[in-house]
C-alpha atoms as a PDB file:
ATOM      1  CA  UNK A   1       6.756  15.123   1.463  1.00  0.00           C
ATOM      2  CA  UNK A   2       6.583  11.914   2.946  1.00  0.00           C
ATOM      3  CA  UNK A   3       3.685   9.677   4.594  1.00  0.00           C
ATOM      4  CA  UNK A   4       3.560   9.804   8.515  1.00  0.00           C
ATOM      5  CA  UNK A   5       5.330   6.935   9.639  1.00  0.00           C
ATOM      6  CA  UNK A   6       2.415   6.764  12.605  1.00  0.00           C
ATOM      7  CA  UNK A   7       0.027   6.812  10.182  1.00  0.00           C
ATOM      8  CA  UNK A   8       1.348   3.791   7.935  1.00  0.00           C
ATOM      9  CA  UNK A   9       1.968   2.017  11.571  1.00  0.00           C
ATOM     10  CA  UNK A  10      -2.343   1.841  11.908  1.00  0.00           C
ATOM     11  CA  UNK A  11      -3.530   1.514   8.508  1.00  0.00           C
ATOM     12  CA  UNK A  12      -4.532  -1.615   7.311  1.00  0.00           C
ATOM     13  CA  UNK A  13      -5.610  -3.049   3.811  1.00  0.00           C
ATOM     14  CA  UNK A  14      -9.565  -2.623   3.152  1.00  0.00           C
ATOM     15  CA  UNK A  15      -9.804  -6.191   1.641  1.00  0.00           C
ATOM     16  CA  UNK A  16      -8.079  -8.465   4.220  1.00  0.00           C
ATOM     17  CA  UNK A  17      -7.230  -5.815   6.953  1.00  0.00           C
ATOM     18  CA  UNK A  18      -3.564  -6.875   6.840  1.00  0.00           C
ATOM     19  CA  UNK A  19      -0.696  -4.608   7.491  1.00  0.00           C
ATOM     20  CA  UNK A  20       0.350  -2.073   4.591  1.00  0.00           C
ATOM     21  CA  UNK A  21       3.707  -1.367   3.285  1.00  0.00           C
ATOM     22  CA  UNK A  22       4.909   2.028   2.494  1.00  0.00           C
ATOM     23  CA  UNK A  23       6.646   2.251  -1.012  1.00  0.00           C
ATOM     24  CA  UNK A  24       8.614   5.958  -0.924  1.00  0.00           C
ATOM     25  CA  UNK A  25       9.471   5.687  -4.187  1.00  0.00           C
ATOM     26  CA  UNK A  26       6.411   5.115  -6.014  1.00  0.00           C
ATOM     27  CA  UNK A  27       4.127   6.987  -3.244  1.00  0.00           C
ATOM     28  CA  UNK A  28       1.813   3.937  -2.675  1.00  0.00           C
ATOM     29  CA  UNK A  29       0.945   1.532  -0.396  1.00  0.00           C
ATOM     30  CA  UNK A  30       1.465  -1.907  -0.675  1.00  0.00           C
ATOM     31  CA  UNK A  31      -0.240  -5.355   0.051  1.00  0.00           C
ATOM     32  CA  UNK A  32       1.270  -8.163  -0.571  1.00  0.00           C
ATOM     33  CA  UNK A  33      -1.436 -10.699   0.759  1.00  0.00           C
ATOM     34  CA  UNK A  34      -3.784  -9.317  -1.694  1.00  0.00           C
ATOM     35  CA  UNK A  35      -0.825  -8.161  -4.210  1.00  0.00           C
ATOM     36  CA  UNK A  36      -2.451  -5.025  -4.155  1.00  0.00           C
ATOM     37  CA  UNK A  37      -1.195  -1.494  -4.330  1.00  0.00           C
ATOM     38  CA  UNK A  38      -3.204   1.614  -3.264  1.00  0.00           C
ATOM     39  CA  UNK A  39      -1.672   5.522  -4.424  1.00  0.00           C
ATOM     40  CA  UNK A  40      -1.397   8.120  -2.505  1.00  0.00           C
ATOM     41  CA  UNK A  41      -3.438  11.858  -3.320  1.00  0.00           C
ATOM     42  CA  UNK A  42      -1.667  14.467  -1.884  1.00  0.00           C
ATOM     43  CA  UNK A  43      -0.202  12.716   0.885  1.00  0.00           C
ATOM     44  CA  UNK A  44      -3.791  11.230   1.489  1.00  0.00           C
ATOM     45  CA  UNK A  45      -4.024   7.113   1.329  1.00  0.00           C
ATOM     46  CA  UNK A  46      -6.790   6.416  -1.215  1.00  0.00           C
ATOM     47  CA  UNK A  47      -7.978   3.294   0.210  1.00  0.00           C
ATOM     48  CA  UNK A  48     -10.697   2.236  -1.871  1.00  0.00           C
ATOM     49  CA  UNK A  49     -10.379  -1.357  -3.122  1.00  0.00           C
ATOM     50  CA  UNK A  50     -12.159  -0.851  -6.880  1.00  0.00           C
ATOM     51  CA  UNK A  51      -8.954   2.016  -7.331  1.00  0.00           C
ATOM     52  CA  UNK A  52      -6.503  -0.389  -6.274  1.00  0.00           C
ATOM     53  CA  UNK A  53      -3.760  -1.572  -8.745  1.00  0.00           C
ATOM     54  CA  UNK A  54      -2.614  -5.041  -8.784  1.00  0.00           C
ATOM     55  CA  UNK A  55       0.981  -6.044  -8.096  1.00  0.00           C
ATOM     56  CA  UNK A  56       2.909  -8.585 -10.476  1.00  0.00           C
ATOM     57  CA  UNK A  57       4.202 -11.583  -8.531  1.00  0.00           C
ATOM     58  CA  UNK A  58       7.837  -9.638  -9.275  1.00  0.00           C
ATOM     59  CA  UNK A  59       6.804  -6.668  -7.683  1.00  0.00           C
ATOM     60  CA  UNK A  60       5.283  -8.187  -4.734  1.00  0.00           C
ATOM     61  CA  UNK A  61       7.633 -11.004  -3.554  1.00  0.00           C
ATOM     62  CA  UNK A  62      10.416  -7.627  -3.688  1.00  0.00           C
ATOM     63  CA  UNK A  63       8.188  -6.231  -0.748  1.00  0.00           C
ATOM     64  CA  UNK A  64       7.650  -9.549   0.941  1.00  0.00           C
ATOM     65  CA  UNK A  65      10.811  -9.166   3.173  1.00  0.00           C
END
């Protein structure tokens, strides 16, 4: 199942409030200001900057287009 494309449209990261990017294949979203990546429980956006994985500069300039 995948995330609401409404709800990725309004959510916005909780460290610099910039736009998220949706990453279907790895269930998470991205932000590539912050080169952060938050998962996804059940659908549910876990939001929470201390659970956030960062990106490698790889990874994020891939999602920078």
């Amino acid at each position: 199942m995948a995330l609401n494309p409404a709800l990725t449209d309004i959510l916005a990261c909780p460290v610099c409030k910039g736009k998220l990017k949706y990453d279907k294949d790895g269930q998470r979203l991205l932000c590539t200001f912050d080169r952060l990546a938050y998962r996804l429980s059940n659908n549910i956006p876990v939001l929470l900057a201390n659970e956030a994985v960062v990106l490698s500069a790889e990874e994020c300039e891939k999602w920078r287009s």
